[in-house]
C-alpha atoms as a PDB file:
ATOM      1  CA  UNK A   1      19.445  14.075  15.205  1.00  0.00           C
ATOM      2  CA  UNK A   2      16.632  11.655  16.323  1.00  0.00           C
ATOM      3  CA  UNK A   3      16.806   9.601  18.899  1.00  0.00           C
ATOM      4  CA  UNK A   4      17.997   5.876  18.057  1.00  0.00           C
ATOM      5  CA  UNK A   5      14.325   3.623  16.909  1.00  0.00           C
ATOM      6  CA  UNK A   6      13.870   1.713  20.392  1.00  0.00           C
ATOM      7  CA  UNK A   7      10.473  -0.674  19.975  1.00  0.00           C
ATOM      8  CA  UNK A   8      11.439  -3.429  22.480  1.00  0.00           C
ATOM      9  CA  UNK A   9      13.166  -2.732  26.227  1.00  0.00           C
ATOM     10  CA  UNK A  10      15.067  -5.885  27.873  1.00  0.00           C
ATOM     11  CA  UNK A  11      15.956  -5.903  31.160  1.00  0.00           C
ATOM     12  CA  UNK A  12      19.780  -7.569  31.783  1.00  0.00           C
ATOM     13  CA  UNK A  13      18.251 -10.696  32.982  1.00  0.00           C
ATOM     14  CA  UNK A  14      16.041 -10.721  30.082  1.00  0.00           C
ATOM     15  CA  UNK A  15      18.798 -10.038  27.745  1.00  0.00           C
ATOM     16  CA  UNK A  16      21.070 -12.499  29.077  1.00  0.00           C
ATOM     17  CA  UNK A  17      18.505 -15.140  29.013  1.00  0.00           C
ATOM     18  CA  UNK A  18      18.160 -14.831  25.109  1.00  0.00           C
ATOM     19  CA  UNK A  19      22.203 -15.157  24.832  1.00  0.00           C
ATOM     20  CA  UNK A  20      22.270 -18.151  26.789  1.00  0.00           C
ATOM     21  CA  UNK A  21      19.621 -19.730  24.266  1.00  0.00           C
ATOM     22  CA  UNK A  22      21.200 -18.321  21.840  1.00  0.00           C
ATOM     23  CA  UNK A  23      24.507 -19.877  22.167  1.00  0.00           C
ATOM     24  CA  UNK A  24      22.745 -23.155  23.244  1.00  0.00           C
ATOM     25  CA  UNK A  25      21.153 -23.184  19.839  1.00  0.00           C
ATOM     26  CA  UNK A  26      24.661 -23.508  18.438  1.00  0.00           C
ATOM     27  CA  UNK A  27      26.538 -25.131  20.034  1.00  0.00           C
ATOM     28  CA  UNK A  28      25.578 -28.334  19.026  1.00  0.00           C
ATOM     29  CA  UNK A  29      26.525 -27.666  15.759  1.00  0.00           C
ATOM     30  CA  UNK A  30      30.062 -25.207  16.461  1.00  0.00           C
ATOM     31  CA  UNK A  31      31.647 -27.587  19.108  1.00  0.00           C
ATOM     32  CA  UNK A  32      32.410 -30.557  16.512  1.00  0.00           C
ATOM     33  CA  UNK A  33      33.307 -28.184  14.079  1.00  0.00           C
ATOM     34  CA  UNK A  34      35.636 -26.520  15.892  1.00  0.00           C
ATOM     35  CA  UNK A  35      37.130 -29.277  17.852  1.00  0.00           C
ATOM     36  CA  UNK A  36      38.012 -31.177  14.349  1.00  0.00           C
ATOM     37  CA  UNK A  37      39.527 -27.771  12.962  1.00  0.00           C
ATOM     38  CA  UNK A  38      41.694 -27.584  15.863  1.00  0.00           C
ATOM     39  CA  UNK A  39      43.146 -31.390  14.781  1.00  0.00           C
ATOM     40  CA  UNK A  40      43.000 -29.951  11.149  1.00  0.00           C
ATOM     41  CA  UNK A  41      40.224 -32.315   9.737  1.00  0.00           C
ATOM     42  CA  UNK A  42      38.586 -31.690   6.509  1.00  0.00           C
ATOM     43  CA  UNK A  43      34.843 -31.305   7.091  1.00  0.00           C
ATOM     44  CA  UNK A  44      33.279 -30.634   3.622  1.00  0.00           C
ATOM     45  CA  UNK A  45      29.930 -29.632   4.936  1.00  0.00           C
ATOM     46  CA  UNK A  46      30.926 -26.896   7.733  1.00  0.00           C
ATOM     47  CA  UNK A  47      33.987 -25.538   6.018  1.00  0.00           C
ATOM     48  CA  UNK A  48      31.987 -23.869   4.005  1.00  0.00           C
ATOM     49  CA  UNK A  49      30.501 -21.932   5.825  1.00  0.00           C
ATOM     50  CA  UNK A  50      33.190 -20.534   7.405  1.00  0.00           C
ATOM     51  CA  UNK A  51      35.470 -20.064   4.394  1.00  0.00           C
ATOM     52  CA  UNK A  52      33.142 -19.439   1.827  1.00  0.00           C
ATOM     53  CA  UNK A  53      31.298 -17.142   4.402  1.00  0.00           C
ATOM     54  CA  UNK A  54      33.321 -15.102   6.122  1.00  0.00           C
ATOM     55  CA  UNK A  55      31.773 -14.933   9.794  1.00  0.00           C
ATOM     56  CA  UNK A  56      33.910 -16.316  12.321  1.00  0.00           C
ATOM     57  CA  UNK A  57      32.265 -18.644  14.593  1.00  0.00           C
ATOM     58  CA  UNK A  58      33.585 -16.340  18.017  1.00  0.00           C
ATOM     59  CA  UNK A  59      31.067 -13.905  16.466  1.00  0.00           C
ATOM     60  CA  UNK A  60      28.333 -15.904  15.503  1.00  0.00           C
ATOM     61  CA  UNK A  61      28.204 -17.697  19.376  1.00  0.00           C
ATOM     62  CA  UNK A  62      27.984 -13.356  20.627  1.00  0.00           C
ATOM     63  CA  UNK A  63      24.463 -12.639  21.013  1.00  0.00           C
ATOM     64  CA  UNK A  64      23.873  -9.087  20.202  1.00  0.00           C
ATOM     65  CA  UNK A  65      19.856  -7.892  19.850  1.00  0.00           C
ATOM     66  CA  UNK A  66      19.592  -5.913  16.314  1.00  0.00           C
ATOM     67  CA  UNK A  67      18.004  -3.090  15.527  1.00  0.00           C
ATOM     68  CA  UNK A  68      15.686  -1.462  17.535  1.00  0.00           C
ATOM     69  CA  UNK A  69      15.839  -3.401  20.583  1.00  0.00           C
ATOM     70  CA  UNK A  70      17.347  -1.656  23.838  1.00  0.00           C
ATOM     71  CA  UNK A  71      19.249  -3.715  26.866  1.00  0.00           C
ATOM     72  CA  UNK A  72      19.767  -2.510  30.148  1.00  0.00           C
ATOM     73  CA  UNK A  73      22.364  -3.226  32.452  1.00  0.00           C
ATOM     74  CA  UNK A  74      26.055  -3.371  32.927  1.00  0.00           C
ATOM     75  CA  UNK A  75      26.656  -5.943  30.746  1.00  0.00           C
ATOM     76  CA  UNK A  76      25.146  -4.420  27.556  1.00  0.00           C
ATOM     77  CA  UNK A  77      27.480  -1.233  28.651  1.00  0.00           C
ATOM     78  CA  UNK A  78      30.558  -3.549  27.472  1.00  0.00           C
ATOM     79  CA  UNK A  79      29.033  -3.156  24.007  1.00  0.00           C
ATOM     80  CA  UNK A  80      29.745   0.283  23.712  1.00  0.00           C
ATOM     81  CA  UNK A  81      33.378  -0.274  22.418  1.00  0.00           C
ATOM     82  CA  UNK A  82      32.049  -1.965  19.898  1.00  0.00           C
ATOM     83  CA  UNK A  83      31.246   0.053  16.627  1.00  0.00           C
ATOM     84  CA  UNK A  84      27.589   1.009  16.325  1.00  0.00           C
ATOM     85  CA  UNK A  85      26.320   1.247  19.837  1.00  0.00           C
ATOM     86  CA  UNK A  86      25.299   3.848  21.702  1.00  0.00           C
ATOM     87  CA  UNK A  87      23.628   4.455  25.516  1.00  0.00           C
ATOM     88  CA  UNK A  88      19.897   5.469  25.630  1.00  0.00           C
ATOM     89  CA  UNK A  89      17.930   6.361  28.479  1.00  0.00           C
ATOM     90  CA  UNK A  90      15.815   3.276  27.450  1.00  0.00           C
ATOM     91  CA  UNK A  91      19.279   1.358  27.521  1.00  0.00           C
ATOM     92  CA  UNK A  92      21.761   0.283  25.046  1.00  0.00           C
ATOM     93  CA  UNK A  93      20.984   0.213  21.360  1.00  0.00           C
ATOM     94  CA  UNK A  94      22.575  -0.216  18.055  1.00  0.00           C
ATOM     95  CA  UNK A  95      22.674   3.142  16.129  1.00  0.00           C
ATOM     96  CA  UNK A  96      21.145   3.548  12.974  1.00  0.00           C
ATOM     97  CA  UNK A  97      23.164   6.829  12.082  1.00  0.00           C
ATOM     98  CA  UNK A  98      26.118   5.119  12.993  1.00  0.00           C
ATOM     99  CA  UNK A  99      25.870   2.692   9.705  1.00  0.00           C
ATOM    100  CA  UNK A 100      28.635   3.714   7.653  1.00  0.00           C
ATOM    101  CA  UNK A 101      27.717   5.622   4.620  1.00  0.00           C
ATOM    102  CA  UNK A 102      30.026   4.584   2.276  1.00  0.00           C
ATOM    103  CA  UNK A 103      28.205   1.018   2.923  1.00  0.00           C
ATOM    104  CA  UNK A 104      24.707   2.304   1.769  1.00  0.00           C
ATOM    105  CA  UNK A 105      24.869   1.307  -1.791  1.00  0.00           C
ATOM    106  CA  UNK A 106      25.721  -2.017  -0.596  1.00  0.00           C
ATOM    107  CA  UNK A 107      22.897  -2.033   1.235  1.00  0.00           C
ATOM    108  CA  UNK A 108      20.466  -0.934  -1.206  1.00  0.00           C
ATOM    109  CA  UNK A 109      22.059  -3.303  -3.811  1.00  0.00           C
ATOM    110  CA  UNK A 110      21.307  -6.651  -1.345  1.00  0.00           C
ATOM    111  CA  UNK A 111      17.381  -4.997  -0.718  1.00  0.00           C
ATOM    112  CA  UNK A 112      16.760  -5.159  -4.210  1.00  0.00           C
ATOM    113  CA  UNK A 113      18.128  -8.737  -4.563  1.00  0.00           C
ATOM    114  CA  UNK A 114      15.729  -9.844  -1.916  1.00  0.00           C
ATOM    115  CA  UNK A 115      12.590  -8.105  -2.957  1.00  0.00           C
ATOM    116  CA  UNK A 116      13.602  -9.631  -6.327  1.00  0.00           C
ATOM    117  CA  UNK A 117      14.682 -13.157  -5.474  1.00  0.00           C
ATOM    118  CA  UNK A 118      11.116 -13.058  -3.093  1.00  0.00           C
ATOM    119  CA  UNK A 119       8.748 -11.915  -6.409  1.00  0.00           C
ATOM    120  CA  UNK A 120       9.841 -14.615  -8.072  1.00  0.00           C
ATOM    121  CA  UNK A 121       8.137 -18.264  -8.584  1.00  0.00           C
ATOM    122  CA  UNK A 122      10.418 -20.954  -7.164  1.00  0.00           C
ATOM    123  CA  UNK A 123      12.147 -23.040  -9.643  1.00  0.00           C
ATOM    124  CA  UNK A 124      12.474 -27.077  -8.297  1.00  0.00           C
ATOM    125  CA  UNK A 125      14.279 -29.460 -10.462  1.00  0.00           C
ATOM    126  CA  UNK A 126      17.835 -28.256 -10.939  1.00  0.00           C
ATOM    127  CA  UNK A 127      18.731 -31.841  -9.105  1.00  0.00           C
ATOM    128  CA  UNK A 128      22.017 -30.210  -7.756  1.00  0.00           C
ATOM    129  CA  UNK A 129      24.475 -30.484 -10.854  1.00  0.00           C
ATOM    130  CA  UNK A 130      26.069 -27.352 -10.340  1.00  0.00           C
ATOM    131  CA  UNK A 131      28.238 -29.563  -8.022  1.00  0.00           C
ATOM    132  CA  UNK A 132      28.451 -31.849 -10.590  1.00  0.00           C
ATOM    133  CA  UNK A 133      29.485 -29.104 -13.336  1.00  0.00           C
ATOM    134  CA  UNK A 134      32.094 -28.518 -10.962  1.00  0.00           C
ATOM    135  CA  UNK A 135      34.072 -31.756 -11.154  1.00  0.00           C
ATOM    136  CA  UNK A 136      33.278 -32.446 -15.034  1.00  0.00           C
ATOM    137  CA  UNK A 137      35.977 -33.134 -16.989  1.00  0.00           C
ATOM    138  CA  UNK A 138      38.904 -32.095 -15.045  1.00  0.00           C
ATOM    139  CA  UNK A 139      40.963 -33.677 -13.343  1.00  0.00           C
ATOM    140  CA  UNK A 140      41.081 -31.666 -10.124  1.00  0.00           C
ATOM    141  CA  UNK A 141      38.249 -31.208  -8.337  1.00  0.00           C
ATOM    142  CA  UNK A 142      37.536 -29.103  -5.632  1.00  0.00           C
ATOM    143  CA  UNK A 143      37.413 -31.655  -2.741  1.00  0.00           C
ATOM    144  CA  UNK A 144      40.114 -33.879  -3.830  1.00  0.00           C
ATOM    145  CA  UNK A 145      40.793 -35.512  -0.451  1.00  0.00           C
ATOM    146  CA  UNK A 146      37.010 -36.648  -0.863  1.00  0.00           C
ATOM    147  CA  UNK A 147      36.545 -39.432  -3.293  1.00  0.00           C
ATOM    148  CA  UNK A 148      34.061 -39.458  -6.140  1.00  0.00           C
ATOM    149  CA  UNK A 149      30.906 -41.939  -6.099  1.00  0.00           C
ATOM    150  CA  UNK A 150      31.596 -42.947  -9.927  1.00  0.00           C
ATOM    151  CA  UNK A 151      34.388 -42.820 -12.458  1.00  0.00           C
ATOM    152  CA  UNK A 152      34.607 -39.263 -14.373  1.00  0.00           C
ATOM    153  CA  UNK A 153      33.380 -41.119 -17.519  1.00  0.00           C
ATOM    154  CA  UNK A 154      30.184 -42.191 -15.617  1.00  0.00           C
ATOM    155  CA  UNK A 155      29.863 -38.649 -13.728  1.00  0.00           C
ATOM    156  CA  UNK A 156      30.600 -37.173 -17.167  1.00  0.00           C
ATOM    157  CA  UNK A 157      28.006 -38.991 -18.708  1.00  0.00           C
ATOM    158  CA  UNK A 158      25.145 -38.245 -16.086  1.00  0.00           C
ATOM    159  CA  UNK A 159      26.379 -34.805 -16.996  1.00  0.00           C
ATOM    160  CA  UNK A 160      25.544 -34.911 -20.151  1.00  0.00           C
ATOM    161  CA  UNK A 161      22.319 -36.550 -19.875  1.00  0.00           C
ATOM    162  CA  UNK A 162      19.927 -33.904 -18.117  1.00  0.00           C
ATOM    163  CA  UNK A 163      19.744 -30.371 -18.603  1.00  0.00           C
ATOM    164  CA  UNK A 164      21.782 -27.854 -16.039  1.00  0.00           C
ATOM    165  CA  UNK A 165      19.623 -24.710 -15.098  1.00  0.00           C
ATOM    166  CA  UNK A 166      21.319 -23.290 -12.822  1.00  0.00           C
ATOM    167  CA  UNK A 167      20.529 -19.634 -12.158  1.00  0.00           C
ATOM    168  CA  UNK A 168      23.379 -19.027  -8.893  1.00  0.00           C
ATOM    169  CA  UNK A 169      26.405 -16.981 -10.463  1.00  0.00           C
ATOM    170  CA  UNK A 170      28.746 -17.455  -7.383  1.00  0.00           C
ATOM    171  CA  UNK A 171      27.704 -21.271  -7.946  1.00  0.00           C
ATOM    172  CA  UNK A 172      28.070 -21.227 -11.674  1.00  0.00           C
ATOM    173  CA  UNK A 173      31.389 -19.639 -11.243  1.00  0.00           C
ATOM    174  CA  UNK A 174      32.857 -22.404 -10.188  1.00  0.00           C
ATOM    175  CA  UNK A 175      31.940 -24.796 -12.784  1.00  0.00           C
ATOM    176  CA  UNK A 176      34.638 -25.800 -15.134  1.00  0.00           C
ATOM    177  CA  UNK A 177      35.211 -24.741 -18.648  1.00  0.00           C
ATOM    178  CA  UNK A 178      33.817 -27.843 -20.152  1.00  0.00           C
ATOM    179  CA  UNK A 179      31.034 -27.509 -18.164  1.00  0.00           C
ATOM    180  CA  UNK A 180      29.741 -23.754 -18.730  1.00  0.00           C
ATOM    181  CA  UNK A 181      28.440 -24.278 -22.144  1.00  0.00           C
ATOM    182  CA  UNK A 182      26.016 -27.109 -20.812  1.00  0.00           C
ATOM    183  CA  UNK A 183      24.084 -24.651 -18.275  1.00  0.00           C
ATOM    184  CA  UNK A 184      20.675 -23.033 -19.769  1.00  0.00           C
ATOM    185  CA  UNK A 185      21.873 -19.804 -18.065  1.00  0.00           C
ATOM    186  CA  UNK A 186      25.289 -17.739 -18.206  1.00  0.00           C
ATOM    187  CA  UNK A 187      25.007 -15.856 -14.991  1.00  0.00           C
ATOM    188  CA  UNK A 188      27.140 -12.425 -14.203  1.00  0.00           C
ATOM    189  CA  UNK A 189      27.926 -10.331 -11.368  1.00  0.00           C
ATOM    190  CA  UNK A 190      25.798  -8.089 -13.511  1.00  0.00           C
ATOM    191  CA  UNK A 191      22.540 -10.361 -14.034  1.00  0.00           C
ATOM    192  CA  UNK A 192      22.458 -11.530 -10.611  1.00  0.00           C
ATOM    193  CA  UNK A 193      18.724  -9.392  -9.726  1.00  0.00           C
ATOM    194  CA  UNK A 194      17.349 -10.487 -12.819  1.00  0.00           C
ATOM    195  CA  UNK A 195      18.282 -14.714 -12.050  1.00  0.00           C
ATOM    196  CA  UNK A 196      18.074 -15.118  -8.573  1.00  0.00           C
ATOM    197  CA  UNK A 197      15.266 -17.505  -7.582  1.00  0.00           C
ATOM    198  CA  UNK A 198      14.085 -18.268  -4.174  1.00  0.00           C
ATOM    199  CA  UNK A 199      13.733 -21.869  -4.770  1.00  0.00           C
ATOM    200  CA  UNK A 200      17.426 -21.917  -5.405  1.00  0.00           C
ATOM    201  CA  UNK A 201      19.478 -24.080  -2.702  1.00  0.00           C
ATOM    202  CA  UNK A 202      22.621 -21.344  -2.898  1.00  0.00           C
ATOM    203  CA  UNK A 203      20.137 -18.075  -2.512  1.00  0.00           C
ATOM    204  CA  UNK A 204      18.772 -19.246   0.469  1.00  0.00           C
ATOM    205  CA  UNK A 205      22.163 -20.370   1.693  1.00  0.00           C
ATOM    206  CA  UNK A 206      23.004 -16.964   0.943  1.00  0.00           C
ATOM    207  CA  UNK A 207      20.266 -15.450   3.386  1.00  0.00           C
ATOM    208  CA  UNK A 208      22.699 -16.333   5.905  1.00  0.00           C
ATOM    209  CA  UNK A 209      25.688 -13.651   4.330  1.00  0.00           C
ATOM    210  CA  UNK A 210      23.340 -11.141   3.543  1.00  0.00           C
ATOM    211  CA  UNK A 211      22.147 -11.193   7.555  1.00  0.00           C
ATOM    212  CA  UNK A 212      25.914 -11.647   8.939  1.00  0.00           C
ATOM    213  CA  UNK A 213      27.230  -8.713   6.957  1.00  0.00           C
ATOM    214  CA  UNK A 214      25.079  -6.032   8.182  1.00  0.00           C
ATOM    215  CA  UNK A 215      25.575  -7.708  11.825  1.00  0.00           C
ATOM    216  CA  UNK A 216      25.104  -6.369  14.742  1.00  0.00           C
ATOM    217  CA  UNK A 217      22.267  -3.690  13.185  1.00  0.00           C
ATOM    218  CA  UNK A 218      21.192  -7.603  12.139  1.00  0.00           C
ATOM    219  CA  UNK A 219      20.111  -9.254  15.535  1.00  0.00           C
ATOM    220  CA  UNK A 220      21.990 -12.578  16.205  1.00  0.00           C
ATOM    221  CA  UNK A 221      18.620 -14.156  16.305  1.00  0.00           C
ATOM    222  CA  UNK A 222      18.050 -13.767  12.874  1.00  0.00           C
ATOM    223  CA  UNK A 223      21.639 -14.416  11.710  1.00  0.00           C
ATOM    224  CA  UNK A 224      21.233 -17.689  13.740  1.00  0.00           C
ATOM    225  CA  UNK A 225      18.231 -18.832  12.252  1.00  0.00           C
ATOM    226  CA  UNK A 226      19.589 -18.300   8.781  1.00  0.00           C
ATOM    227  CA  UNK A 227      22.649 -20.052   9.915  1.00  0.00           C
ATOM    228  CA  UNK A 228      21.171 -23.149  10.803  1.00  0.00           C
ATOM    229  CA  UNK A 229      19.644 -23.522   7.891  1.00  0.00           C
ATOM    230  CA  UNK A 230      22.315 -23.230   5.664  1.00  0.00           C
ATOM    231  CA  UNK A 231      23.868 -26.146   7.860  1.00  0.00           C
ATOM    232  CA  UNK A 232      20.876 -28.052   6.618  1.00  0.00           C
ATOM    233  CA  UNK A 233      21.336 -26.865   2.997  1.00  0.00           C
ATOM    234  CA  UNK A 234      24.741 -27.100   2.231  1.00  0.00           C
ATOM    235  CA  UNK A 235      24.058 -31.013   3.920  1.00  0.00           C
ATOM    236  CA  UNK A 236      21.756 -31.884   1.128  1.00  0.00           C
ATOM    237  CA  UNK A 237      23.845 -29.805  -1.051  1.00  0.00           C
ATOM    238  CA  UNK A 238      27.106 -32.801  -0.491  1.00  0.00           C
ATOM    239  CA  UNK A 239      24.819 -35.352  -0.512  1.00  0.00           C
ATOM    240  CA  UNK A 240      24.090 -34.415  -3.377  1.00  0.00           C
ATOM    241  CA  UNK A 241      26.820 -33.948  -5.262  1.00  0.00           C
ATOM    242  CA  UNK A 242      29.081 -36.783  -6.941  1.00  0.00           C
ATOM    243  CA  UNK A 243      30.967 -36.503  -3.647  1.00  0.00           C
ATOM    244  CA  UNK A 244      31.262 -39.917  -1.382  1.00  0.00           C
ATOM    245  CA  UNK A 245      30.861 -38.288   1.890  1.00  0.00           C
ATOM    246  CA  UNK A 246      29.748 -41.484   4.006  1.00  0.00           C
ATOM    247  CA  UNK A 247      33.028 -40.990   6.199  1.00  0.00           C
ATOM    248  CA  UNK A 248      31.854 -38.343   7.253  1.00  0.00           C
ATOM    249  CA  UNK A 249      28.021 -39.974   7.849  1.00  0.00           C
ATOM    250  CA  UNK A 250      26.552 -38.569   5.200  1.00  0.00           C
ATOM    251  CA  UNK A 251      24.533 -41.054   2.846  1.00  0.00           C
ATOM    252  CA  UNK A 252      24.644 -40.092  -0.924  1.00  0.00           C
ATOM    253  CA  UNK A 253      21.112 -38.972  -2.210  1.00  0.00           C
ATOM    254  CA  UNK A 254      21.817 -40.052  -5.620  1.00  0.00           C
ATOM    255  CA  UNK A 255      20.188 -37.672  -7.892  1.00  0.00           C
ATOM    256  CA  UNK A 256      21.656 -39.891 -10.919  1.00  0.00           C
ATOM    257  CA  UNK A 257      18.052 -41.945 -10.158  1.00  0.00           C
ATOM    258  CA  UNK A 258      14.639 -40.846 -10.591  1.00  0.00           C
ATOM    259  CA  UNK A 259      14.300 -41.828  -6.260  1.00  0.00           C
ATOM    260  CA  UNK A 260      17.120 -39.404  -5.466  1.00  0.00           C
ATOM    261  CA  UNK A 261      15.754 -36.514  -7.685  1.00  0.00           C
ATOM    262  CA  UNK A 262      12.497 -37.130  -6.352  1.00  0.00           C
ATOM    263  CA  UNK A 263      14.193 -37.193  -2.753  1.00  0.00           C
ATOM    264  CA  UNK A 264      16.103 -33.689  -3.917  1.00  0.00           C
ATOM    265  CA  UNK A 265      13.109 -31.897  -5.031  1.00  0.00           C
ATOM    266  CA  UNK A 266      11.466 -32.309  -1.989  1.00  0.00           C
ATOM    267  CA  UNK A 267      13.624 -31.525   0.394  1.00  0.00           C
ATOM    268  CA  UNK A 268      14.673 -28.145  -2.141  1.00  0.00           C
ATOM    269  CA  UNK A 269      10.735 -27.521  -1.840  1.00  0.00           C
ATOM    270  CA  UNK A 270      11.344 -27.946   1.921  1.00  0.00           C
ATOM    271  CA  UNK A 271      13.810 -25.852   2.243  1.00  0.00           C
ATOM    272  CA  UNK A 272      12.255 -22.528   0.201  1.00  0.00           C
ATOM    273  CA  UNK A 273       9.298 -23.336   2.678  1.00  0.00           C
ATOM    274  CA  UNK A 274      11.490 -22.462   5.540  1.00  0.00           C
ATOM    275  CA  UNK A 275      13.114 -19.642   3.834  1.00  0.00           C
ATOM    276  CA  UNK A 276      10.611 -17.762   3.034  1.00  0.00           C
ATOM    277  CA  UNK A 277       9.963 -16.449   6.544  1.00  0.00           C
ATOM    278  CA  UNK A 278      13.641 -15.555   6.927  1.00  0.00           C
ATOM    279  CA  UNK A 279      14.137 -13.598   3.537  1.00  0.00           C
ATOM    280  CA  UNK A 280      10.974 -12.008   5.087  1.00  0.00           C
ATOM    281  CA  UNK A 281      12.113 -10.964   7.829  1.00  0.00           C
ATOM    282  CA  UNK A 282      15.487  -9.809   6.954  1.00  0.00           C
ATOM    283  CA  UNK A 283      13.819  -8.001   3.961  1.00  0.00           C
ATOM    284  CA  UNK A 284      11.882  -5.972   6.808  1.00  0.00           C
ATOM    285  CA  UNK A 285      15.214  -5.504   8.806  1.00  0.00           C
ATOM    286  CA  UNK A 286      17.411  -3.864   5.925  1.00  0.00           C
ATOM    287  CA  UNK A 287      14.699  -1.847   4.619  1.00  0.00           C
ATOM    288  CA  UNK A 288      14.035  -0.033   7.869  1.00  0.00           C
ATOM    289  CA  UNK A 289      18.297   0.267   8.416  1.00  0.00           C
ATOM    290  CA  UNK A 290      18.518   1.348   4.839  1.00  0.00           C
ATOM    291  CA  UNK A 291      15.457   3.895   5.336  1.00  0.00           C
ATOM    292  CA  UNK A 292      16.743   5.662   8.423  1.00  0.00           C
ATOM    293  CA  UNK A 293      20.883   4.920   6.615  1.00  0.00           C
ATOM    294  CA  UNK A 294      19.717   7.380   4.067  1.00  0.00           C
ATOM    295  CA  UNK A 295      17.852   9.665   6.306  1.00  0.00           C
ATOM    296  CA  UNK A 296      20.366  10.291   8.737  1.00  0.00           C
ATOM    297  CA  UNK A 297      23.103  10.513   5.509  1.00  0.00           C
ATOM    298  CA  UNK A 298      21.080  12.955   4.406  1.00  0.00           C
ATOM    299  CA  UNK A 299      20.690  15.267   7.381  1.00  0.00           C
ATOM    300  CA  UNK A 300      24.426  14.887   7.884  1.00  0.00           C
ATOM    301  CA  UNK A 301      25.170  16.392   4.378  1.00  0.00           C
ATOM    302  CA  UNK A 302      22.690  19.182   4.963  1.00  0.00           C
ATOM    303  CA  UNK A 303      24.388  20.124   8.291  1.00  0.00           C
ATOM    304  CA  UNK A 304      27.602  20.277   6.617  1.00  0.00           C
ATOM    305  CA  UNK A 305      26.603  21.984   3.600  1.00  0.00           C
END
């Protein structure tokens, strides 16, 4: 078996350096979070995405370096009880033959959806109503300790009003009955390659999952940066919405007037600006891991056969 790809050596101060900057980066953003979760407040923004995404915040605060970088020293040693490291003579590394197999179509499957989502022209003017399909004519939405900025006859008209075009199945799976007949698309588990948009607020929300979940071959770096833009994302995303999320600091950007789309648009436009270079760069990431994934699957089944 080859030797484990090594194209960057840190020394232990070096690597410790980066975790300290690292976890400086968020905690800013993690300490509030968590210190209202321990009282048990509501926070409609960050619970999200940490129930929606699944990454705890313990893990996202560990800085580990990703593929292909090796750390030396006593402290990167400790990593070796975790699952995919291994000791190098240039230090420790995460192990690309130590990706699971069984995870590989996985893997492939979230490749394709990148170099898809990143082919395609951005698409600016869905104005956020899949938050507003969500609440449409029912009479339970999903935030219901958060009060509504009109009555569901206004919202319901507003609704009605402008086109939704929303290409985001795990969005769209959330709107309400009344509300699924209204979208221009009808997206599926099975149509999500051909839909997905990189203008879309939710897909590049989503760059943040599709880093975490091949984490620690993923460096925390990159994970990071993805998070903390979904922070920013999912901000605009509330503000929004039909949602009155001023307790919480958050000023409405009223989409229901031509100033708050115009507002939305550009900050949407904003946000597949900063994107881009993620998606980039994770795209680069999973295709080497799935490249050498398959290599060393395949080696292993020839040894065995």
């Amino acid at each position: 078996m080859d030797s484990p790809l090594v194209h960057t050596i840190l020394t232990e101060a070096e690597a410790r350096r980066r975790a300290a900057a690292h976890e400086a980066r968020l905690r800013p953003v993690l300490d509030s979070y968590l210190a209202a979760r321990r009282r048990g407040v509501k926070q409609p923004v960050m619970d999200f995405l940490f129930e929606y995404y699944t990454f705890r915040p313990s893990r996202l605060l560990r800085w580990r370096p990703g593929l292909g970088i090796a750390v030396q020293g006593a402290e990167a040693r400790r990593w070796l009880r975790e699952p995919g490291f291994v000791e190098t003579p240039d230090g420790v590394v995460v192990d690309p033959s130590r990706f699971p197999t069984h995870r590989i179509p996985s893997l492939r499957w979230v490749v394709t959806l990148l170099e898809r989502t990143a082919m395609r022209r951005p698409h600016f003017g869905c104005f956020g109503l899949h938050e507003w399909a969500m609440v449409y004519r029912t009479e339970r939405p999903r935030h219901a300790h958060v009060p509504l900025r009109m009555t569901p006859d206004a919202l319901a008209r507003f609704v009605e009003s402008h086109p939704i075009t929303c290409t985001h199945f795990d969005a769209f799976r959330f709107f309400t009955e009344a509300a699924r007949p209204l979208n221009r698309f009808q997206p599926t588990r099975e149509t999500i390659h051909e839909l997905e948009q990189p203008g879309c607020l939710h897909a590049n929300m989503d760059l943040y999952r599709w880093a975490y979940k091949f984490y620690p071959w993923v460096g925390s770096d990159l994970i990071a940066d993805a998070f903390l833009l979904a922070c920013r994302i999912r901000t605009l995303d509330m503000q929004a919405s039909p949602y009155d999320l001023r307790a919480y600091g958050l000023e409405p950007i009223p989409v229901e007037t031509p100033e708050g789309r115009r507002r939305y648009r550009e900050l949407q436009a904003q946000f597949y600006r900063e994107a881009q270079p993620i998606r980039q760069r994770l795209l680069q990431t999973l295709r080497t891991l799935l490249e050498l994934a398959v290599t060393n699957a395949s080696e292993r089944a020839e040894r065995v056969a």
